[in-house]
N, C-alpha and C. Protein backbone atom coordinates (compact mmCIF):
# COMPACT_ATOMS: atom_id res chain seq x y z
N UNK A 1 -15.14 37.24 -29.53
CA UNK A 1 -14.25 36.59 -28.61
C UNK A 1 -15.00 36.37 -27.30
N UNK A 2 -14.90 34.69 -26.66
CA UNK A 2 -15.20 34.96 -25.17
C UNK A 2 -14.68 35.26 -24.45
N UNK A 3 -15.42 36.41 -23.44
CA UNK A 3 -14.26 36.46 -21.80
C UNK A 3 -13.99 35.05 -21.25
N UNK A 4 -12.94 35.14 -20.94
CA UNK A 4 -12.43 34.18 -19.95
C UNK A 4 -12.16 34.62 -18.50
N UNK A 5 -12.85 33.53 -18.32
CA UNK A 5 -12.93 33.61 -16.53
C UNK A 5 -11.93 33.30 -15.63
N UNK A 6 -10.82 33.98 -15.37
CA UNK A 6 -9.70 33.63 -14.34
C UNK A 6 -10.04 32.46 -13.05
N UNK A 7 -10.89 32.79 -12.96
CA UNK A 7 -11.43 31.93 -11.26
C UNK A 7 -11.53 30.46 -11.67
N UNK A 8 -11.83 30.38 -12.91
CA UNK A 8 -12.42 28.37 -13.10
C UNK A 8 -10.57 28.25 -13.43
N UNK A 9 -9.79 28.99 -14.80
CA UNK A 9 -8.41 28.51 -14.33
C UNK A 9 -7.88 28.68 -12.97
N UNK A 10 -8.26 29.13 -12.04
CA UNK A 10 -7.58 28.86 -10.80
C UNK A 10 -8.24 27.79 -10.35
N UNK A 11 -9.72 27.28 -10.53
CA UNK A 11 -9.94 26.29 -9.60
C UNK A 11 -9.78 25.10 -10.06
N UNK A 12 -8.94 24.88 -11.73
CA UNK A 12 -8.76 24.04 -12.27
C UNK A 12 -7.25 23.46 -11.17
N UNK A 13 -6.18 24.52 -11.51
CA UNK A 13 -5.34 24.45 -11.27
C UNK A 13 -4.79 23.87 -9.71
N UNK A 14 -5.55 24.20 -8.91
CA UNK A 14 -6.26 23.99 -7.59
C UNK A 14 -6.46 22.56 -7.28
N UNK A 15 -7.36 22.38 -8.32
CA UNK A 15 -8.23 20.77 -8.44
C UNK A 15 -6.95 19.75 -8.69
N UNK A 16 -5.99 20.44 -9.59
CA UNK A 16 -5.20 19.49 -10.21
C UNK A 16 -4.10 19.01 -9.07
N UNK A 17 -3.45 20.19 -8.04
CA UNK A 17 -2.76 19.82 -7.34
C UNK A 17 -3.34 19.03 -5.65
N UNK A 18 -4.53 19.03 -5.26
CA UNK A 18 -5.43 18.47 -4.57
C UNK A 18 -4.80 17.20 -5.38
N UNK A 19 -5.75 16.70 -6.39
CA UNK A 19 -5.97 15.19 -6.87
C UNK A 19 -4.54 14.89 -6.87
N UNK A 20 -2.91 15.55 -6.36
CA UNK A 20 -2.43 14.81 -6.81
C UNK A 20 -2.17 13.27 -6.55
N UNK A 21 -1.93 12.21 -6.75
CA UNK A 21 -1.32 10.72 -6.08
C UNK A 21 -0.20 10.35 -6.32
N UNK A 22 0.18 10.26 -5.00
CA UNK A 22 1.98 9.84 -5.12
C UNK A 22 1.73 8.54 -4.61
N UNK A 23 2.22 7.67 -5.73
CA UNK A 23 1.71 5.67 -5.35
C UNK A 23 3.28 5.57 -4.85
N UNK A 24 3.11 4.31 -4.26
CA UNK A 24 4.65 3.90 -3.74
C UNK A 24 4.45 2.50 -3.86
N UNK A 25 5.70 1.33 -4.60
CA UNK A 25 5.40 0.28 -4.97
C UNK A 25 6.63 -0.12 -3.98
N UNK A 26 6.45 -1.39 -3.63
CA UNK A 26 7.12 -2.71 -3.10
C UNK A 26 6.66 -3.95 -3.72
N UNK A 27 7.20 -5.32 -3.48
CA UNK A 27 7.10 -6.40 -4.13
C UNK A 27 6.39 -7.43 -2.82
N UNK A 28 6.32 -8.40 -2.51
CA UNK A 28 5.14 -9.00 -1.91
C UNK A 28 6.20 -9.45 -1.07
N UNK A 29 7.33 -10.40 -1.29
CA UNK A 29 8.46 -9.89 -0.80
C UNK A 29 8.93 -9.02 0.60
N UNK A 30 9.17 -7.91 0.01
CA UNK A 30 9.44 -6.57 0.85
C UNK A 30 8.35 -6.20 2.01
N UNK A 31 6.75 -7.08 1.89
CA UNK A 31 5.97 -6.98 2.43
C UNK A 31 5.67 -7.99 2.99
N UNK A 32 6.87 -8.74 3.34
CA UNK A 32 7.22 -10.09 4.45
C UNK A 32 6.54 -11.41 3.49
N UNK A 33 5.92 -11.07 2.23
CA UNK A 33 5.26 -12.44 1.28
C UNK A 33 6.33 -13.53 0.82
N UNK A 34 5.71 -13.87 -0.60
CA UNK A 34 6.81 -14.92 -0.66
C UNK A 34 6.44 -14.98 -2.11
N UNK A 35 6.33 -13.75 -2.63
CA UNK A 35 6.73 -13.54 -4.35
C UNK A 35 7.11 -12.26 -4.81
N UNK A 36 7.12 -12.09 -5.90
CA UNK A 36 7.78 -10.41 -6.11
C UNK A 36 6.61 -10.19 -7.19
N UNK A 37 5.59 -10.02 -6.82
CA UNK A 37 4.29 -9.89 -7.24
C UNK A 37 4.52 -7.89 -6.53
N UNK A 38 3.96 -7.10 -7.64
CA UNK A 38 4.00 -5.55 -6.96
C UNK A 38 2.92 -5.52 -6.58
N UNK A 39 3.30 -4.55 -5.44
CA UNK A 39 2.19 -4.64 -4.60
C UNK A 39 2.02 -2.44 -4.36
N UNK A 40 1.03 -2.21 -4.53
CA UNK A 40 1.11 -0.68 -4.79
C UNK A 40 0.08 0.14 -3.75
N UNK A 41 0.31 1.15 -3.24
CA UNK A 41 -0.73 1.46 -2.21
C UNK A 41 0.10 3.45 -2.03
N UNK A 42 -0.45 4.10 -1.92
CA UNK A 42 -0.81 5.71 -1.45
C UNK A 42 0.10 5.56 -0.15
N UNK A 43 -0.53 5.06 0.50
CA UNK A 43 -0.10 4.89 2.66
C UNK A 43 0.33 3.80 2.80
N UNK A 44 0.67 3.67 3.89
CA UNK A 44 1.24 2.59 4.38
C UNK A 44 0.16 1.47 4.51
N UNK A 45 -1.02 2.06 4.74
CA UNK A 45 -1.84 1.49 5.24
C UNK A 45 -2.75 0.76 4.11
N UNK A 46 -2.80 1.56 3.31
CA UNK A 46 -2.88 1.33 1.93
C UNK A 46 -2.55 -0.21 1.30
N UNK A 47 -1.21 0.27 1.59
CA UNK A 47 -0.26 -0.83 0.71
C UNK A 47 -0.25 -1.98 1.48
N UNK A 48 -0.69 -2.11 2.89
CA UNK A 48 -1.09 -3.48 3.93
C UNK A 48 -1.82 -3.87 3.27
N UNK A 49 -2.84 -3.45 3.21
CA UNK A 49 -4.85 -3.79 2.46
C UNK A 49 -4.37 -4.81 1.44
N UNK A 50 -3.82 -3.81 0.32
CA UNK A 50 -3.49 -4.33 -0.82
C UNK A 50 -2.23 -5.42 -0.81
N UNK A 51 -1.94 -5.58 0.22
CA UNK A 51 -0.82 -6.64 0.22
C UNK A 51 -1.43 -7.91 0.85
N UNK A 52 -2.65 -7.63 1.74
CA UNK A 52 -3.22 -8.96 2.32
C UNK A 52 -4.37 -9.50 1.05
N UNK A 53 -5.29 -8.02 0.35
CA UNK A 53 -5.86 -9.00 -0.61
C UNK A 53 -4.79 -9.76 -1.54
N UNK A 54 -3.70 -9.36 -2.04
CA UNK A 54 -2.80 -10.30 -3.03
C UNK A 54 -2.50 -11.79 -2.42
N UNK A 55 -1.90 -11.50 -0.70
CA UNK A 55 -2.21 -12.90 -0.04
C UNK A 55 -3.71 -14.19 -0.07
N UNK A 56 -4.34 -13.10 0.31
CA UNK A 56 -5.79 -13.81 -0.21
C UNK A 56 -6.37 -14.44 -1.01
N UNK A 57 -6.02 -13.84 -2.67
CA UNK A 57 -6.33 -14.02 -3.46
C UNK A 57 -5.46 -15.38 -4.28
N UNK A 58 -3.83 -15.15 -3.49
CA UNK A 58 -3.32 -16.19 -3.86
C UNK A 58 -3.49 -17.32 -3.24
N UNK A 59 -3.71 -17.27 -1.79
CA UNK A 59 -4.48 -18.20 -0.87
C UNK A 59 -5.20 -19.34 -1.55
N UNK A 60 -6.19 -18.03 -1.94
CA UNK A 60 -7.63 -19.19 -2.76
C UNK A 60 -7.56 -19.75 -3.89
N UNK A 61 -6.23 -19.46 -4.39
CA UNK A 61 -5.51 -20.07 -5.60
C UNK A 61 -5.05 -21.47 -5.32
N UNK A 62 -4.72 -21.43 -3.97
CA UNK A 62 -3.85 -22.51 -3.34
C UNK A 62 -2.55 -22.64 -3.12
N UNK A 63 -1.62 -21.53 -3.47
CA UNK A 63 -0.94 -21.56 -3.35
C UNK A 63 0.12 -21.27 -2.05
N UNK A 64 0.49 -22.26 -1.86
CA UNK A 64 0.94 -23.08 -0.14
C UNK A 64 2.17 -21.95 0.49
N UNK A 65 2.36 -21.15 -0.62
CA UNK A 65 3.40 -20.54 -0.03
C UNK A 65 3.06 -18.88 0.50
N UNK A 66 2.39 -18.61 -0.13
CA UNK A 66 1.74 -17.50 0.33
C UNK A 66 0.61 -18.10 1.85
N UNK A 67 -0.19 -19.02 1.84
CA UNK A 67 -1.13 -19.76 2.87
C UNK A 67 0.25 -20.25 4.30
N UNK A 68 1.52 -20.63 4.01
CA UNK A 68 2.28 -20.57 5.43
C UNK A 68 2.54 -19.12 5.60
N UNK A 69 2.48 -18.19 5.06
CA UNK A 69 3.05 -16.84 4.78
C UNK A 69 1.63 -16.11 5.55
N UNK A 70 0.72 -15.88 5.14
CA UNK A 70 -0.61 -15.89 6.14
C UNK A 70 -0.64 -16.47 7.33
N UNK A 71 -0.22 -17.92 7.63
CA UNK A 71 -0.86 -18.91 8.95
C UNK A 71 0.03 -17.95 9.77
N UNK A 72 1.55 -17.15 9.47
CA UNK A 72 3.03 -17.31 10.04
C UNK A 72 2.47 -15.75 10.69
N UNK A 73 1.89 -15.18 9.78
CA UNK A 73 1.43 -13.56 10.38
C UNK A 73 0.36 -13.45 11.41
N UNK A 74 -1.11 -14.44 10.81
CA UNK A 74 -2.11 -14.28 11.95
C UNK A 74 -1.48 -15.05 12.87
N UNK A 75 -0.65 -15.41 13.29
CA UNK A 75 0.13 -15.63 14.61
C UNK A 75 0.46 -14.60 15.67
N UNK A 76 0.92 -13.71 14.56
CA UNK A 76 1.64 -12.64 15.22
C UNK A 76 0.87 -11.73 16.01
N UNK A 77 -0.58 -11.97 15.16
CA UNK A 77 -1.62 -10.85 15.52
C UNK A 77 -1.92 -10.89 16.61
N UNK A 78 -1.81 -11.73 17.76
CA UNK A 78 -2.25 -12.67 18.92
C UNK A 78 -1.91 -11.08 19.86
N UNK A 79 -0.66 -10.12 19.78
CA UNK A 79 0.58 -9.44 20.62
C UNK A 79 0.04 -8.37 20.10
N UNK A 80 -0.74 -7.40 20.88
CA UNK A 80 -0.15 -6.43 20.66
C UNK A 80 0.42 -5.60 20.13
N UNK A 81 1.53 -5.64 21.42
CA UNK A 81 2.79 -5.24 21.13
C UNK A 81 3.51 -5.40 20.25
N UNK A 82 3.54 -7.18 19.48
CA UNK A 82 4.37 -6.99 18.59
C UNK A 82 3.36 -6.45 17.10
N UNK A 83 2.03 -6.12 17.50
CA UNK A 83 1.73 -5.89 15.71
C UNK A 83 1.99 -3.98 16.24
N UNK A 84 2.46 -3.90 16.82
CA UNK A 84 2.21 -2.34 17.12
C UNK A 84 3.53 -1.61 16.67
N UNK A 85 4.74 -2.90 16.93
CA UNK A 85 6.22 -3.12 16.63
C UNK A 85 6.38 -3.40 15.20
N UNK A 86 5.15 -4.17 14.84
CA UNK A 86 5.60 -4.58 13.23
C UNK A 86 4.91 -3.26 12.21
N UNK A 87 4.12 -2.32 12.97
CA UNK A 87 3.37 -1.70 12.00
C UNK A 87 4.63 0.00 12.09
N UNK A 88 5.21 0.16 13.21
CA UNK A 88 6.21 1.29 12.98
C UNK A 88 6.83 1.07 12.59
N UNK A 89 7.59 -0.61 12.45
CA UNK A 89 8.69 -0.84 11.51
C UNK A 89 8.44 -0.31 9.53
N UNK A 90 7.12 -1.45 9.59
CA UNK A 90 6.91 -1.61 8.44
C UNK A 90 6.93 -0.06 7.92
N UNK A 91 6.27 1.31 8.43
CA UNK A 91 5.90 2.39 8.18
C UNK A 91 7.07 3.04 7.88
N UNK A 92 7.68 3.03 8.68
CA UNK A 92 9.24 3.41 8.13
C UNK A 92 10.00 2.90 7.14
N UNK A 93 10.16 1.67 6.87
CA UNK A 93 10.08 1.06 5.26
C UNK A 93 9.41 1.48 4.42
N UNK A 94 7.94 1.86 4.43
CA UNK A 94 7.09 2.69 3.83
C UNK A 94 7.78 4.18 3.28
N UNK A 95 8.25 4.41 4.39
CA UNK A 95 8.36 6.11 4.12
C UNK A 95 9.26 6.20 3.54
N UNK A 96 10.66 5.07 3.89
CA UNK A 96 11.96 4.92 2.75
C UNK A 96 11.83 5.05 1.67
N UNK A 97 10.80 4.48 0.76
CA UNK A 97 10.22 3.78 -0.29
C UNK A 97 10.52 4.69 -1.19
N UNK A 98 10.78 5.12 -2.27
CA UNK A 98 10.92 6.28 -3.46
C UNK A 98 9.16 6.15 -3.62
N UNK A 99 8.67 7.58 -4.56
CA UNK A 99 7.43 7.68 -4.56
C UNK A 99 7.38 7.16 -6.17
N UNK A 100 6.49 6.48 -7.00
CA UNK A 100 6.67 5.79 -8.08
C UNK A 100 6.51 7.20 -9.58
């Protein structure tokens, strides 16, 4: 029989609750877009990233509705104040969010 080593099951166990990931989904939508394309991200900050590449990507698709949906935001970016207003809002929507 081998000994078993208590310490690697603890540092398994350890490892497992570290790695955990709690994703949180919204729709493109919910993330001021203009499809219900899911859009998935960890953080808030996260789920921005991943919500501007989906804009992007549909962008370069051509598709006109996501591209006024972009022109309508880097507008906003101009303030401050208001992206400072749109990012505690949004975060708190974030935090509403059920974890998936």
């Amino acid at each position: 029989m081998l000994p078993i080593d208590n310490s690697s099951a603890s540092d398994i166990s350890s490892k497992n609750t570290e790695q955990a990931i709690y994703m949180k989904t919204m729709t493109c939508k919910q993330l001021y877009g203009s499809c219900d394309e899911l859009i998935h991200g960890e953080t808030a900050e996260e789920m921005i990233k991943n919500s501007q590449n989906h804009g992007m990507e549909m962008a370069a698709k051509g598709d006109q509705d996501h591209i006024q949906v972009m022109d309508s935001m880097k507008q906003g970016m101009n303030d401050p104040e208001a992206v400072k207003q749109w990012m505690e809002k949004f975060q708190t929507e974030f935090d509403a969010q059920p974890e998936d």
